[in-house]
Protein backbone atom coordinates (compact mmCIF):
# COMPACT_ATOMS: atom_id res chain seq x y z
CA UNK A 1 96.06 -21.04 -70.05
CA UNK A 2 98.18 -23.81 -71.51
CA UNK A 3 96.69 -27.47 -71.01
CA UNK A 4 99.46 -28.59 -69.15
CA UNK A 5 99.56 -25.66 -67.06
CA UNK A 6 96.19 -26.48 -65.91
CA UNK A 7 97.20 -29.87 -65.37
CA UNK A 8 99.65 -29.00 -63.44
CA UNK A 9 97.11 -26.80 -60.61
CA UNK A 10 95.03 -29.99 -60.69
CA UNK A 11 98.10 -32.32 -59.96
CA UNK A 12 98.10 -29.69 -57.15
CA UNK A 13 95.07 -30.29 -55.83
CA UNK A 14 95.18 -33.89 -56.41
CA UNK A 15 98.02 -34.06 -54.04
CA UNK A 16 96.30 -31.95 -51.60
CA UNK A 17 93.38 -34.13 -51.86
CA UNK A 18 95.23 -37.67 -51.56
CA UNK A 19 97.21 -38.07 -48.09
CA UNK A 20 99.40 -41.08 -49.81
CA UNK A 21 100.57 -38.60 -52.50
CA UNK A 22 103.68 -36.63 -51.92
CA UNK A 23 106.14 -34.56 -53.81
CA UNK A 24 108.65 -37.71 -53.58
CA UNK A 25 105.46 -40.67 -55.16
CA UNK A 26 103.51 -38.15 -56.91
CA UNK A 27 103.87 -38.83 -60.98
CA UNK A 28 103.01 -36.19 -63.19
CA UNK A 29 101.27 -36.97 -66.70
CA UNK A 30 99.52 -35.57 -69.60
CA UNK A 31 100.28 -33.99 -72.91
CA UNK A 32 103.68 -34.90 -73.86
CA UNK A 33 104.91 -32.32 -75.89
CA UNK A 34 102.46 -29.57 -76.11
CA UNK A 35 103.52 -27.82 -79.71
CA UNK A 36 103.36 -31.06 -81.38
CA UNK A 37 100.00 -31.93 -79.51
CA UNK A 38 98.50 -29.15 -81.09
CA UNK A 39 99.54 -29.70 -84.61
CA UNK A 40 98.24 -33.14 -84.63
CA UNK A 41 95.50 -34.28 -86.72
CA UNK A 42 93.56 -36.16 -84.07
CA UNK A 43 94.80 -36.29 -80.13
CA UNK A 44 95.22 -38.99 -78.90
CA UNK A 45 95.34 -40.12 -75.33
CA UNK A 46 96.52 -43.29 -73.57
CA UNK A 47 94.97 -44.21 -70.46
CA UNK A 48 97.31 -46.78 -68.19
CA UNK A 49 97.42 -48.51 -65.03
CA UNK A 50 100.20 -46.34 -63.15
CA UNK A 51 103.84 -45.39 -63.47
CA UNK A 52 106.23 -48.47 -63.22
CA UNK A 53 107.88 -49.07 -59.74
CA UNK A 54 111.35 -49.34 -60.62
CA UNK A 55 113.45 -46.83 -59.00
CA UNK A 56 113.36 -43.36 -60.55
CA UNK A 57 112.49 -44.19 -63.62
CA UNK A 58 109.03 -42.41 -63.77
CA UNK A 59 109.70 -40.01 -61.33
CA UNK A 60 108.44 -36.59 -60.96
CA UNK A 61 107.08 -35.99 -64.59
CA UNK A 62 106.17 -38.76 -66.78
CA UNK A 63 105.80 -35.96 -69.73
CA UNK A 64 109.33 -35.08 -69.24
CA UNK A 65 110.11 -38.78 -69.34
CA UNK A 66 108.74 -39.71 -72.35
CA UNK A 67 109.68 -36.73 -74.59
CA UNK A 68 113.23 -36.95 -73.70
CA UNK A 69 113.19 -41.08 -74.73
CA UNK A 70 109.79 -41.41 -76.89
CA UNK A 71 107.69 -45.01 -76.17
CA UNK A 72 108.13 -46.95 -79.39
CA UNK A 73 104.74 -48.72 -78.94
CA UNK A 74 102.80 -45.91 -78.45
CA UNK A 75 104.48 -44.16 -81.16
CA UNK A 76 103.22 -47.05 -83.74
CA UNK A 77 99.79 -47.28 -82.36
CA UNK A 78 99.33 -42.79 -82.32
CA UNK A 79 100.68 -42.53 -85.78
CA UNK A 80 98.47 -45.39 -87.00
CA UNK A 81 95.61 -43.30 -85.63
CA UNK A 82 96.43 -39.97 -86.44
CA UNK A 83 96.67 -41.21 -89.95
CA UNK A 84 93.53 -43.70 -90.62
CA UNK A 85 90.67 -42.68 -92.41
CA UNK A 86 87.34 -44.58 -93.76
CA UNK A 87 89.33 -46.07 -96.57
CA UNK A 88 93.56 -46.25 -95.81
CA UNK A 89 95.34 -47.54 -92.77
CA UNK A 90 98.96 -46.49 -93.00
CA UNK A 91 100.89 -50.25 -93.21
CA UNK A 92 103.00 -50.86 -90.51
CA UNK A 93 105.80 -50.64 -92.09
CA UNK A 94 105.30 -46.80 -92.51
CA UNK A 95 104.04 -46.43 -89.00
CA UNK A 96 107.84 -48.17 -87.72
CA UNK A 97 109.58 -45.03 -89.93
CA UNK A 98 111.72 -43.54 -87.29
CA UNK A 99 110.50 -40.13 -87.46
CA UNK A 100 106.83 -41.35 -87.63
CA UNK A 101 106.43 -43.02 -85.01
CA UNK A 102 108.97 -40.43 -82.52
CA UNK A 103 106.33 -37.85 -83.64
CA UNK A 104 103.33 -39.03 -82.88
CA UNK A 105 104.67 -40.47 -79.53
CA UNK A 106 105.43 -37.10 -78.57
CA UNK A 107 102.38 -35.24 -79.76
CA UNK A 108 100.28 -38.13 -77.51
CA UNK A 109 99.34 -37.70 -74.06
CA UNK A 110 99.54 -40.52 -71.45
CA UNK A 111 97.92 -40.01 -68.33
CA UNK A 112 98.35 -43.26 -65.36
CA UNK A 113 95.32 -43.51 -63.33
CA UNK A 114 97.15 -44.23 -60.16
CA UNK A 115 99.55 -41.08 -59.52
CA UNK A 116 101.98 -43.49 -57.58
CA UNK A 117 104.53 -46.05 -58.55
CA UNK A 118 103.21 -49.76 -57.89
CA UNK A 119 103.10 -53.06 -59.29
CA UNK A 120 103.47 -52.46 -62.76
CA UNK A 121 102.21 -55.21 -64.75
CA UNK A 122 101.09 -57.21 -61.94
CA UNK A 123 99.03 -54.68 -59.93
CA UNK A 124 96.20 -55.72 -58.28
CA UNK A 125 93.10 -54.96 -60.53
CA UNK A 126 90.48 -54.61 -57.62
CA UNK A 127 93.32 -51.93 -55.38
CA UNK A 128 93.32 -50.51 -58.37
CA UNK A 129 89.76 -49.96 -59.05
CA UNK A 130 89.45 -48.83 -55.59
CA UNK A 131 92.25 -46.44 -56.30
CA UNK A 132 90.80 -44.72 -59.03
CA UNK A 133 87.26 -45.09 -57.74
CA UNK A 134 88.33 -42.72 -54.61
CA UNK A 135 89.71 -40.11 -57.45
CA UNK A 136 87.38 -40.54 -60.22
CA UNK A 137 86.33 -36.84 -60.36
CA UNK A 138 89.82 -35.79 -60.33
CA UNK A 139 90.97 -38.70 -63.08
CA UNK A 140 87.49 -37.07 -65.46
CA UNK A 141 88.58 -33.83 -64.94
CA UNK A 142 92.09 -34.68 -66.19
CA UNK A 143 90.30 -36.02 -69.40
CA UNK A 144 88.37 -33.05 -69.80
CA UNK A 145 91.68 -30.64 -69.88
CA UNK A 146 92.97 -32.82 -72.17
CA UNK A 147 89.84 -32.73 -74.62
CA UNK A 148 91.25 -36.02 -76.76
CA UNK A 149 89.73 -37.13 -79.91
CA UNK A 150 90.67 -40.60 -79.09
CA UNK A 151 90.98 -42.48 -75.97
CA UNK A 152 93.64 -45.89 -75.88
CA UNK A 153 92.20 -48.03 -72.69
CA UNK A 154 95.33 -50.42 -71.85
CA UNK A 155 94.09 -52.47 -70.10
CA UNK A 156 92.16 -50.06 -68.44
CA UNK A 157 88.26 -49.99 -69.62
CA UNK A 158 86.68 -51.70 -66.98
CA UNK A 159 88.29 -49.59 -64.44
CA UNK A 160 87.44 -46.41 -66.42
CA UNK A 161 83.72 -47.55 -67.32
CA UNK A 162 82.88 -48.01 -63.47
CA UNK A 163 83.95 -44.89 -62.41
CA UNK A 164 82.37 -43.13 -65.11
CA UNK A 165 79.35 -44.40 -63.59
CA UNK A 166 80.66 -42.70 -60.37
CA UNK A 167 80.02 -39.20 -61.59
CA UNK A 168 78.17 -40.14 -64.84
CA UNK A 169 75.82 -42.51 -64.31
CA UNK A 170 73.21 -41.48 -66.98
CA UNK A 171 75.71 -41.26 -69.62
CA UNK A 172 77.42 -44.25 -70.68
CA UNK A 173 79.52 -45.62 -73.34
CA UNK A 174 77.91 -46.06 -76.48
CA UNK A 175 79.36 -49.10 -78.36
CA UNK A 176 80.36 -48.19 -82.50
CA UNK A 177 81.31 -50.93 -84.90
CA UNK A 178 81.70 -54.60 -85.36
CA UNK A 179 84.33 -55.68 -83.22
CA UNK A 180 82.94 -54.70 -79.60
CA UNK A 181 85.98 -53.04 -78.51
CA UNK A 182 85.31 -49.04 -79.87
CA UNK A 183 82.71 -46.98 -77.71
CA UNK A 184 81.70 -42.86 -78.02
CA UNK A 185 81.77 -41.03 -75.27
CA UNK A 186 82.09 -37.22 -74.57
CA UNK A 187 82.87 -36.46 -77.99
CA UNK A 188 85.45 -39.01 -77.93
CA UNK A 189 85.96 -42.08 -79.51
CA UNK A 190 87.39 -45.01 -76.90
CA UNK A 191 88.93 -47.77 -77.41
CA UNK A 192 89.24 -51.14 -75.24
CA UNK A 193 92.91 -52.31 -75.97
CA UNK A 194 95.92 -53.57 -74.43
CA UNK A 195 98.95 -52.53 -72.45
CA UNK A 196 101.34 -50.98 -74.83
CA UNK A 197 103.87 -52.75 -72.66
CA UNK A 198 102.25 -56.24 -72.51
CA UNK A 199 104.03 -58.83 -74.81
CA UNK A 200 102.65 -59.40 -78.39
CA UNK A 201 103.80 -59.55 -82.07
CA UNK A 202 103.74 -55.59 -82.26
CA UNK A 203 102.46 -55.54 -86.10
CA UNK A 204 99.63 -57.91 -85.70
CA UNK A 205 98.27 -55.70 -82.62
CA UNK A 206 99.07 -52.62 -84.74
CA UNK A 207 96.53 -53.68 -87.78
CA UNK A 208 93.94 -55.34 -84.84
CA UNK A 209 93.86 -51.68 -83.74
CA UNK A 210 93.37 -49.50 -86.65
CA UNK A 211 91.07 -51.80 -88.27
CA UNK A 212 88.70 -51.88 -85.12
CA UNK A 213 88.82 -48.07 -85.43
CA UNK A 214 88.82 -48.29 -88.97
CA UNK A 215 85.57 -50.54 -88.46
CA UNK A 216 84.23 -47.56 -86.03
CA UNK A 217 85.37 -44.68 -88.19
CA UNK A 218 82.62 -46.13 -90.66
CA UNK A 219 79.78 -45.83 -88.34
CA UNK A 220 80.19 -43.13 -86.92
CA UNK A 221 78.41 -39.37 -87.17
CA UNK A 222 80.55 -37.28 -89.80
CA UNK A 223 81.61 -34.54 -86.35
CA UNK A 224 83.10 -37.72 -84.23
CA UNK A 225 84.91 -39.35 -87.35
């Protein structure tokens, strides 16, 4: 079975699960573009708040969404990662290449951990941690289809780290590096970032990120790195 196929019969029973999901709020997520996803040199997966409220325009399939008009943002940050090593961070100037970063964009995967459209930028922090709290086997299991090599927190660690505890309360995060902000976990390597969306000079947060997992790259075991 294809990954997104089995997302899609969990999205199933998510809904089935969840009486304030329906076919109409319900956002699909996951691997963008599967063929690229698989030809990638490390996966990478970026874990957000939930789909934007504006009408329509994350409705239905946010996978869809994004490979028809790839995120610029997360197109800088996947190619960064898919191409750093113990020794060479590709400059950002390489990274802004159109076909670079359109790539990597698509052969990302983006899951929200609210299924619904809501506040955007401004949602609530503690409805959402009560949100994901009440679907925090479903949002792991998502994870586990998935099976990413590296995991982009915007804005999203705390959230994640307490319902971890939820279902995996004798594993936790194990910080890696310098700079506080890289942890392993599940064969995984995660990463406590920002927003993609949330306002910044894009090329200084481009080089903050590949040199914290630069920094962790250097400490880890040689089957995580």
């Amino acid at each position: 079975m294809e990954k997104n196929e089995a997302l899609d019969k969990l999205f199933e029973e998510w809904q089935k699960n969840h009486s304030a999901y329906t076919n109409e709020n319900f956002v699909k997520d996951g691997i963008i573009n599967e063929e690229l996803w698989n030809k990638a040199k490390k996966k990478v997966l970026f874990v957000l708040k939930e789909p934007n409220k504006y009408p329509n325009k994350y409705k239905g399939d946010f996978r869809k969404f994004v490979d028809s008009g790839p995120w610029r943002v997360v197109g800088y940050w996947a190619y960064g990662l898919q191409n750093t090593d113990d020794n060479t961070i590709p400059s950002f100037l390489e990274a802004k290449v159109n076909e670079n970063w359109r790539t990597a964009c698509c052969s990302s995967a983006i899951m929200n951990l609210k299924k619904s459209p809501g506040g955007g930028a401004t949602e609530n922090m503690e409805d959402l941690m009560q949100a994901a709290k009440k679907d925090s086997k479903l949002i792991f299991k998502e994870i586990e289809i998935i099976r990413p090599d590296i995991v982009i927190c915007g804005s999203t660690f705390k959230v994640c780290n307490e319902i971890r505890k939820l279902i995996m309360p004798f594993k936790d995060f194990q910080p890696i590096g310098p700079d506080k902000r890289c942890f392993s976990f599940q064969n995984a390597i995660w990463i406590d970032f920002y927003h993609p969306s949330a306002p910044f000079w894009h090329e200084k947060r481009y080089d903050d990120l590949m040199r914290f997992y630069q920094n962790c790259l250097k400490e880890l075991p040689r089957d995580l790195g």
